[in-house]
C-alpha atoms as a PDB file:
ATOM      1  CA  UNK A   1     123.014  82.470 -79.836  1.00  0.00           C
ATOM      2  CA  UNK A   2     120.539  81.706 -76.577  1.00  0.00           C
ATOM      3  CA  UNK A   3     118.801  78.819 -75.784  1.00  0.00           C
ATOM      4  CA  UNK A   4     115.676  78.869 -73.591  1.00  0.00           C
ATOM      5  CA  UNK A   5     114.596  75.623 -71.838  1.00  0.00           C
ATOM      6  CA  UNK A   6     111.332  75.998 -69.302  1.00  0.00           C
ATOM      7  CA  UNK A   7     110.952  72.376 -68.700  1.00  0.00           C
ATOM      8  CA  UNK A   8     113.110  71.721 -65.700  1.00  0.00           C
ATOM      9  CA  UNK A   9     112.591  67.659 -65.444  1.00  0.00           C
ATOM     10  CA  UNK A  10     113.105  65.110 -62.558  1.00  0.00           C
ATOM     11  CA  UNK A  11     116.198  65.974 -61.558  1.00  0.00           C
ATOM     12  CA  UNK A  12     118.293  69.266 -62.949  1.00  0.00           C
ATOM     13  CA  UNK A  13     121.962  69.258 -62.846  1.00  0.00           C
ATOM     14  CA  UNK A  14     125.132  72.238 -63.696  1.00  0.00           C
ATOM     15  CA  UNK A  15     128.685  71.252 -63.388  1.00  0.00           C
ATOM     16  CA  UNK A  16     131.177  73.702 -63.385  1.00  0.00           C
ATOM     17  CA  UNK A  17     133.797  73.752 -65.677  1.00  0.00           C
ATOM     18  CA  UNK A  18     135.719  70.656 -66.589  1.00  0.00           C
ATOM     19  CA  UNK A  19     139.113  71.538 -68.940  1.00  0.00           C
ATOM     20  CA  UNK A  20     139.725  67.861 -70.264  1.00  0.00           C
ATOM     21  CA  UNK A  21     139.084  65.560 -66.926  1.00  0.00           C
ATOM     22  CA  UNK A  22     137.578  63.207 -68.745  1.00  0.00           C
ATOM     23  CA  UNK A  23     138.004  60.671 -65.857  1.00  0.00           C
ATOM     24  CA  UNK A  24     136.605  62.967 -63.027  1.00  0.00           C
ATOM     25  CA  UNK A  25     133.346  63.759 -65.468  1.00  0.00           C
ATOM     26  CA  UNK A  26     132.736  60.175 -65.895  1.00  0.00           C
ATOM     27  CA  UNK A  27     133.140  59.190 -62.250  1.00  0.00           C
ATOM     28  CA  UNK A  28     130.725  62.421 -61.858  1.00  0.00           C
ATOM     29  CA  UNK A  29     127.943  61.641 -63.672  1.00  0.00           C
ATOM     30  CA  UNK A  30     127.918  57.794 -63.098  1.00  0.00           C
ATOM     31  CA  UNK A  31     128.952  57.301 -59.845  1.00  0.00           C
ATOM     32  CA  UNK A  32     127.947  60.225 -57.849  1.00  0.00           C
ATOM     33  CA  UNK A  33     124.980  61.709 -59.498  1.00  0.00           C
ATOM     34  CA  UNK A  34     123.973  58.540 -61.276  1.00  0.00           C
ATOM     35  CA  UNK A  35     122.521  60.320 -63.990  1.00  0.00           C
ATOM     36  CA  UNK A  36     119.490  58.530 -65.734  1.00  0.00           C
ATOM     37  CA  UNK A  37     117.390  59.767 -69.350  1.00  0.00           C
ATOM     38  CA  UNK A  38     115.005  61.415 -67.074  1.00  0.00           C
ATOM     39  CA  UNK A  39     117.482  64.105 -66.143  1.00  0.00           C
ATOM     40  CA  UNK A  40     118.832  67.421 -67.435  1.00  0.00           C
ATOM     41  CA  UNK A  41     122.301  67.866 -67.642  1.00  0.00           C
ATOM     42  CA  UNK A  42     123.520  72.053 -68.157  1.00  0.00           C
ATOM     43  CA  UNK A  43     127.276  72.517 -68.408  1.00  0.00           C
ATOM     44  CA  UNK A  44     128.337  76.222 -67.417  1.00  0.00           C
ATOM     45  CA  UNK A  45     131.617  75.651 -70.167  1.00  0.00           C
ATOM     46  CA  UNK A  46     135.126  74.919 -70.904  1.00  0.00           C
ATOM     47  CA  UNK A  47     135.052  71.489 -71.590  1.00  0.00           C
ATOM     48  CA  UNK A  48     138.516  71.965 -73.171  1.00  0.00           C
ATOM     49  CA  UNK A  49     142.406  72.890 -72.580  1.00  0.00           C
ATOM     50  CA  UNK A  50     144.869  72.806 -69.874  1.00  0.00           C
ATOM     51  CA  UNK A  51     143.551  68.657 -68.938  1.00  0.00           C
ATOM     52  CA  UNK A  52     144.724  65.592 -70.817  1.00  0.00           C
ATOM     53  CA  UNK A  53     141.482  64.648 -72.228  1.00  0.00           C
ATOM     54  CA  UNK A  54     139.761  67.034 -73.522  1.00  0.00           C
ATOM     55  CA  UNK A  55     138.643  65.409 -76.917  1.00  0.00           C
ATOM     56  CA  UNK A  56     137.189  62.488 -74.518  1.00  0.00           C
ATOM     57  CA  UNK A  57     134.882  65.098 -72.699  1.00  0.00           C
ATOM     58  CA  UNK A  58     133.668  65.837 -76.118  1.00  0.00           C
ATOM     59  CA  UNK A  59     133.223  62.484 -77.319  1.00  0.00           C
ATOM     60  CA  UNK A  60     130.943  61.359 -74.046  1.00  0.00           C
ATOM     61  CA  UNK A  61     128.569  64.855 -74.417  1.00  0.00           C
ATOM     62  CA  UNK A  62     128.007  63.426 -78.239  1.00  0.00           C
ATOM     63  CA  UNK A  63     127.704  59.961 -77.251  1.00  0.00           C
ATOM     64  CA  UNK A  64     124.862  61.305 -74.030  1.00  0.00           C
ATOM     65  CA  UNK A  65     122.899  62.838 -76.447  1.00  0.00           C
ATOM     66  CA  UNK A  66     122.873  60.021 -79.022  1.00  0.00           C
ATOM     67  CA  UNK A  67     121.974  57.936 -76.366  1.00  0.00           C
ATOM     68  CA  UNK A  68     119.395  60.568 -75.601  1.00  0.00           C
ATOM     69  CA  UNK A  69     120.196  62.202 -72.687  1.00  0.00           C
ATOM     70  CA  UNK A  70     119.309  65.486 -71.743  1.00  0.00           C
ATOM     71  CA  UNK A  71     122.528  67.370 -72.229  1.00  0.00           C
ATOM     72  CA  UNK A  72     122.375  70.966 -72.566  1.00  0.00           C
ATOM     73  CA  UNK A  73     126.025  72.385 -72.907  1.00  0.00           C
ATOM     74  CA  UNK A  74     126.567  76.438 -72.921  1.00  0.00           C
ATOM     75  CA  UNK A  75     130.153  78.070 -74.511  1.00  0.00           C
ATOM     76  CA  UNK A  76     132.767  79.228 -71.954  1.00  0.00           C
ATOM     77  CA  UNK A  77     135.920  81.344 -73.176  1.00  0.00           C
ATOM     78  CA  UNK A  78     137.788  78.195 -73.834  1.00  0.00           C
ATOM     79  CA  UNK A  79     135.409  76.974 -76.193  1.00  0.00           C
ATOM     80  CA  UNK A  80     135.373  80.923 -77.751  1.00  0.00           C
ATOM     81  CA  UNK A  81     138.953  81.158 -78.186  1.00  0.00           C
ATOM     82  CA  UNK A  82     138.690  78.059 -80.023  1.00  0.00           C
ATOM     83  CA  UNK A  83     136.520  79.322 -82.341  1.00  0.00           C
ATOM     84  CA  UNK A  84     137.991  82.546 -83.086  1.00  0.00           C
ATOM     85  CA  UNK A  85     141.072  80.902 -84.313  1.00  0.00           C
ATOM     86  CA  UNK A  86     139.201  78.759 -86.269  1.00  0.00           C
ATOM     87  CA  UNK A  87     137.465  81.458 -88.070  1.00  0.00           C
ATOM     88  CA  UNK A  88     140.699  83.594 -88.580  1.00  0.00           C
ATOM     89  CA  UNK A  89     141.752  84.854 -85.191  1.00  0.00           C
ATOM     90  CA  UNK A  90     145.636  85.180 -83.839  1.00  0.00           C
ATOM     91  CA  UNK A  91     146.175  81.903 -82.280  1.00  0.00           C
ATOM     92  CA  UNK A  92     148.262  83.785 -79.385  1.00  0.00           C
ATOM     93  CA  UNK A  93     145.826  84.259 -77.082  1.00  0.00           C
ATOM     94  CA  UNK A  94     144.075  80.307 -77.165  1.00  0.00           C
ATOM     95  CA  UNK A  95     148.026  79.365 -76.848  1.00  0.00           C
ATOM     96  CA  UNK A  96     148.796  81.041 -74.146  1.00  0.00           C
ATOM     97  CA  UNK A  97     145.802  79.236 -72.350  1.00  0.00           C
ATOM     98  CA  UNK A  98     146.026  75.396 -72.824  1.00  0.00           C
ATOM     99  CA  UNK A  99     145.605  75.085 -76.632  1.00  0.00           C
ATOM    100  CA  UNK A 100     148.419  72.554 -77.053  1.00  0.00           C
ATOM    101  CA  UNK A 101     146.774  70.131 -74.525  1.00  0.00           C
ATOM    102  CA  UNK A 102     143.595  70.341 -76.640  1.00  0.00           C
ATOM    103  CA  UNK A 103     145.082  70.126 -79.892  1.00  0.00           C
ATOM    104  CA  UNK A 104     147.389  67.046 -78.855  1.00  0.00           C
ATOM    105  CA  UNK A 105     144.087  65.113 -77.386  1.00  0.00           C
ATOM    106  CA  UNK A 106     142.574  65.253 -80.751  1.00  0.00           C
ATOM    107  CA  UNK A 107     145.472  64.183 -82.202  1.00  0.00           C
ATOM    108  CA  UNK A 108     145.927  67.120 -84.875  1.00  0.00           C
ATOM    109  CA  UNK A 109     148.629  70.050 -85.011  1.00  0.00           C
ATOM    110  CA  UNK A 110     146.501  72.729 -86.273  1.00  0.00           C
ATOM    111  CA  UNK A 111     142.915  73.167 -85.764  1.00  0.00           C
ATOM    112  CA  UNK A 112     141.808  73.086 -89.696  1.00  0.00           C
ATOM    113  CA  UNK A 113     142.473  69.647 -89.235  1.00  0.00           C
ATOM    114  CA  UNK A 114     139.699  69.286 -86.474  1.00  0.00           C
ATOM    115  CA  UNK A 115     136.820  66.656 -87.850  1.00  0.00           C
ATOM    116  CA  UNK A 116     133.365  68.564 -88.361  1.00  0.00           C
ATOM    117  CA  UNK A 117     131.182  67.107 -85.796  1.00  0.00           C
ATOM    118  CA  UNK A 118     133.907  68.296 -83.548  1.00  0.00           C
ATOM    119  CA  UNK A 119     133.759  72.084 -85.428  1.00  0.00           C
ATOM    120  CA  UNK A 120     130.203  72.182 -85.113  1.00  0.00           C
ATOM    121  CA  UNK A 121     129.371  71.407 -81.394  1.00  0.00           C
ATOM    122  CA  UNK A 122     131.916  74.460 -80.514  1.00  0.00           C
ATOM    123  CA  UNK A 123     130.735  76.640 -83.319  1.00  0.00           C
ATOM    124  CA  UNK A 124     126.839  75.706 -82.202  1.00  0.00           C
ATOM    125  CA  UNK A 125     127.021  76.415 -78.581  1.00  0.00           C
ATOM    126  CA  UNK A 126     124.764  79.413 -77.466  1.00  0.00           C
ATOM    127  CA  UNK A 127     126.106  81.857 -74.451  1.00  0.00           C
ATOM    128  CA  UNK A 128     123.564  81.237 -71.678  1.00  0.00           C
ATOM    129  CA  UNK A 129     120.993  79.270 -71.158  1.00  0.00           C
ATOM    130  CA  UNK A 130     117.370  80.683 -69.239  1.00  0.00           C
ATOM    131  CA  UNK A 131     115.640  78.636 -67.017  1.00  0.00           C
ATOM    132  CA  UNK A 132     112.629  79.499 -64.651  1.00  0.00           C
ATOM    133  CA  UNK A 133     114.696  80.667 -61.505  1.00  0.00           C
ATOM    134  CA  UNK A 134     118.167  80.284 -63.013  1.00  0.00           C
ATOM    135  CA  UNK A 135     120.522  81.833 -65.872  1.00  0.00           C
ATOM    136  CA  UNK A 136     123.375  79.678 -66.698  1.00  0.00           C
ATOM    137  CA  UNK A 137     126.264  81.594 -68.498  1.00  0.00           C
ATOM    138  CA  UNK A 138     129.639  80.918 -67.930  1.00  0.00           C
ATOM    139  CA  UNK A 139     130.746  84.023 -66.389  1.00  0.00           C
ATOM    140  CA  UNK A 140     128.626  86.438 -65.309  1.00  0.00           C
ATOM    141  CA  UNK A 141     126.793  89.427 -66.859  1.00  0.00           C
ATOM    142  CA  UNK A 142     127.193  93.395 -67.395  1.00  0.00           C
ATOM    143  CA  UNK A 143     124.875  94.759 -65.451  1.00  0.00           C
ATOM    144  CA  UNK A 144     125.910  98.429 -66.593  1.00  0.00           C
ATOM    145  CA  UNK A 145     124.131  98.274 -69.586  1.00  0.00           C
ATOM    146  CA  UNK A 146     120.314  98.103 -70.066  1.00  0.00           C
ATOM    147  CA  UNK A 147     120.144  95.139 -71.708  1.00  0.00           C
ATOM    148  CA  UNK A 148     123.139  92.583 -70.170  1.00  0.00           C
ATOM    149  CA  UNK A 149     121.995  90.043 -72.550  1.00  0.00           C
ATOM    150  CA  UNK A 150     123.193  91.808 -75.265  1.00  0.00           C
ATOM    151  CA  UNK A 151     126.870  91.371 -73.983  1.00  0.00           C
ATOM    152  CA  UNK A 152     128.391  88.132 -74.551  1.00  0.00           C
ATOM    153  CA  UNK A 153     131.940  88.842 -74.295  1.00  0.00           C
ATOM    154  CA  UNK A 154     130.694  89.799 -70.421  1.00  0.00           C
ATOM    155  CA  UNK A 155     129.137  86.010 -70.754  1.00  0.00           C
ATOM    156  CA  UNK A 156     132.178  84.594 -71.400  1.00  0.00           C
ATOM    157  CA  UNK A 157     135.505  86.691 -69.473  1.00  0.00           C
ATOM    158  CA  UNK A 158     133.965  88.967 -66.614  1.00  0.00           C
ATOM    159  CA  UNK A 159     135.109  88.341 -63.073  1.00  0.00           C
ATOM    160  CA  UNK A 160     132.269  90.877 -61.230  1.00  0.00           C
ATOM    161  CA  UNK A 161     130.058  88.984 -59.138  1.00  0.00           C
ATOM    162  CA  UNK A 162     127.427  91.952 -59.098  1.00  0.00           C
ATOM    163  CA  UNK A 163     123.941  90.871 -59.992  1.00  0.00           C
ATOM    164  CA  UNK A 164     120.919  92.807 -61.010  1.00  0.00           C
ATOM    165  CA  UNK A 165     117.745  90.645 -60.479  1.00  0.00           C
ATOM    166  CA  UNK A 166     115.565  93.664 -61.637  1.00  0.00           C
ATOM    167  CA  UNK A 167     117.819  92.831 -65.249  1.00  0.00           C
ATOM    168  CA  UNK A 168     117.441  88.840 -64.498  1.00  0.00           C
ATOM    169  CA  UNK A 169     113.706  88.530 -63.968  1.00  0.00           C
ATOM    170  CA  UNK A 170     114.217  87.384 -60.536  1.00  0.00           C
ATOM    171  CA  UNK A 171     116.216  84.490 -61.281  1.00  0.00           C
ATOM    172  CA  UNK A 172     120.431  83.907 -59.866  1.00  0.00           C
ATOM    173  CA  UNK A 173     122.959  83.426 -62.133  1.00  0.00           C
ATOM    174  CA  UNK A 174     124.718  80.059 -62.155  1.00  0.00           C
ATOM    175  CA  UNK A 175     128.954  80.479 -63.430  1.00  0.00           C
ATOM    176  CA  UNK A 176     131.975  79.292 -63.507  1.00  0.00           C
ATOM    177  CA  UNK A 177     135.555  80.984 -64.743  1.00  0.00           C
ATOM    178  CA  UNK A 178     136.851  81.810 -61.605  1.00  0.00           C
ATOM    179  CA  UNK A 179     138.100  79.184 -59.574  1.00  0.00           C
ATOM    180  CA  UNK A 180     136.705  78.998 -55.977  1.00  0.00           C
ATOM    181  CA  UNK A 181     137.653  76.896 -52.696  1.00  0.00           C
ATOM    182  CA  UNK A 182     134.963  74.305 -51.915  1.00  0.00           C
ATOM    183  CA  UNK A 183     133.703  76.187 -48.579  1.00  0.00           C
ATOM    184  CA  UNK A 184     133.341  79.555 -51.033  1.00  0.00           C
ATOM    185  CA  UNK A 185     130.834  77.656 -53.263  1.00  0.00           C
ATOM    186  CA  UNK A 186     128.969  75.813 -50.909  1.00  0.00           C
ATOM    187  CA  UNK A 187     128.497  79.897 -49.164  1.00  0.00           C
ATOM    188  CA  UNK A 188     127.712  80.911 -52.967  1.00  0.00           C
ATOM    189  CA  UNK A 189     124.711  78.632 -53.104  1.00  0.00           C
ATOM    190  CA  UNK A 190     122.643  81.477 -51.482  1.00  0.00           C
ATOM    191  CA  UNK A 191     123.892  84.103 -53.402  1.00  0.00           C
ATOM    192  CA  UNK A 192     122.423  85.827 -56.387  1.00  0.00           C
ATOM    193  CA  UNK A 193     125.960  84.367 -58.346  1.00  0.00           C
ATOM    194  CA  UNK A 194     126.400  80.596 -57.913  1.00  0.00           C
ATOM    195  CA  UNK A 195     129.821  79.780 -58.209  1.00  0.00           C
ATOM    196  CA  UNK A 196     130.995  76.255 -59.679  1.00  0.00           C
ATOM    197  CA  UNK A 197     134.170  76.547 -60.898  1.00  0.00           C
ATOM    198  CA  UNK A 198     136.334  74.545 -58.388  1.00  0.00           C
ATOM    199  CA  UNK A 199     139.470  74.575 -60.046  1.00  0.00           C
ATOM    200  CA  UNK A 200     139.584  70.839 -61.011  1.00  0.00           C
ATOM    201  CA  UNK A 201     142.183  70.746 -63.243  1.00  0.00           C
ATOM    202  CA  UNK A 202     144.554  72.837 -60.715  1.00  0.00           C
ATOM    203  CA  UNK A 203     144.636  70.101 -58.165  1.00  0.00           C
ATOM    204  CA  UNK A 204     148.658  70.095 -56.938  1.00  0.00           C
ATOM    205  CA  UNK A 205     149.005  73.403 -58.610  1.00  0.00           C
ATOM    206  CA  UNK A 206     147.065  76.069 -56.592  1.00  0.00           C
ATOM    207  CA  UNK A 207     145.898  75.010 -52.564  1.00  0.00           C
ATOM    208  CA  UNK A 208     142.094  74.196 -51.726  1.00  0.00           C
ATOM    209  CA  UNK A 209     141.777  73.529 -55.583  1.00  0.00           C
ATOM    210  CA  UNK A 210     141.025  70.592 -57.793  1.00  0.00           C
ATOM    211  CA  UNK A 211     136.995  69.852 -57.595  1.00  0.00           C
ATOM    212  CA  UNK A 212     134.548  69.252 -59.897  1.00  0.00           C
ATOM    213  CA  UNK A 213     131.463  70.397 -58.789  1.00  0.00           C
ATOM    214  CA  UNK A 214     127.639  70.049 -59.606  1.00  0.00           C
ATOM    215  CA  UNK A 215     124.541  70.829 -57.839  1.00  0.00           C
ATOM    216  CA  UNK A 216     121.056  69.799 -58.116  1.00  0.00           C
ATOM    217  CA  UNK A 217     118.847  73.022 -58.652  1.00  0.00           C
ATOM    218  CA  UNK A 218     115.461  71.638 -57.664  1.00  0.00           C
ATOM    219  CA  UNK A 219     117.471  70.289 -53.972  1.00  0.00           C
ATOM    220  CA  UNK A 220     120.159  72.814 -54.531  1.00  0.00           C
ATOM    221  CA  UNK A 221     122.691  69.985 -53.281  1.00  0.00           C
ATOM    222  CA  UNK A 222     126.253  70.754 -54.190  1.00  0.00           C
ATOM    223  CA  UNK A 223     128.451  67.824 -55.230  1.00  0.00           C
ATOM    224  CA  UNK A 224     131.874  68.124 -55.618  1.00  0.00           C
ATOM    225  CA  UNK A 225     134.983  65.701 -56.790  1.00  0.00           C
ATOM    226  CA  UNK A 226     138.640  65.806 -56.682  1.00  0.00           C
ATOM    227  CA  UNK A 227     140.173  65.708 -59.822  1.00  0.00           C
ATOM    228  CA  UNK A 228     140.978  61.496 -60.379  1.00  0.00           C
ATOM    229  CA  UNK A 229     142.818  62.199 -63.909  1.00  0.00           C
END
């Protein structure tokens, strides 16, 4: 599934991954960016596991986009491992990578049990996202094939930073997944990988971690937040 949005509008924001900081999201979007309706809001993925609140992070992208915000959410491997033990997959895997945090947020033991609306925002979210001078994806892209949009399981688990702009139409690749110090994302903003994944729900666990970050493509201003959940 692919989504392709030309119309970049007043302001353009991507925030890097989230994993159930509700708290730090909020404080994100209302107090430092002060998003408005005129904005557009991409999320690179993993909304879910590992944080306390991940149903909450859930429950505000639904409510945005009721209220009619621009929101404009991509899947990261979180999200996928989510659905392939919905639709029949070995739970092992999502287990062994913050599925009882999730699971315990929405208040349910088994994910069957998961209300639709829920269901379908995971099921419905496409792999990247094209923009005029950006790709968002959550991961990166296999650029040893001759088509890398063909490869989503590269979307959603690769850790090579390699980018072929010839393959890209010109444009950098936007990411999360792997977790990077502030002063390594704020060097990635001029490389043809932007890294946002700041490690916000590691914060006490792993050193230099524990920011959410955002930037502002049309100013290319990063933002970043320590984790306040």
């Amino acid at each position: 599934m692919t989504e392709n949005i030309k119309n970049i509008k007043n302001r353009s924001f991507v925030i890097g991954d989230i994993h159930g900081c509700f708290k730090t999201l909020s404080k994100m979007l209302f107090d430092e960016l002060k998003i408005t309706k005129e904005d557009a809001i991409y999320f690179v993925g993993d909304f879910i596991d590992r944080g306390p609140r991940s149903k909450e992070v859930i429950d505000l992208l639904l409510e945005l986009v009721e209220k009619g915000y621009s929101i404009n959410p991509i899947r990261g491997n979180h999200e996928e491992m989510l659905v392939q033990h919905y639709l029949g997959e070995s739970p092992e895997n999502w287990f062994n990578n913050g599925a009882e945090a999730t699971l315990r947020s929405f208040g349910i033991k088994y994910i069957q049990e998961m209300e639709d609306k829920y269901l379908q925002f995971f099921l419905n979210l496409p792999y990247y996202i094209e923009l005029d001078d950006f790709i968002i994806c959550h991961a990166g892209m296999n650029f040893d094939i001759l088509n890398p949009f063909q490869d989503t399981e590269s979307m959603l688990w690769t850790r090579d930073d390699y980018v072929d702009m010839n393959k890209t139409g010109g444009r950098k690749l936007i990411c999360g997944h792997t977790t990077h110090l502030p002063e390594q994302i704020k060097l990635s903003l001029n490389d043809s990988k932007v890294q946002l994944d700041g490690g916000c729900v590691y914060l006490g666990r792993h050193p230099g971690l524990g920011f959410l970050c955002a930037i502002e493509l049309n100013s290319m201003k990063l933002h970043y937040l320590q984790n306040c959940d």
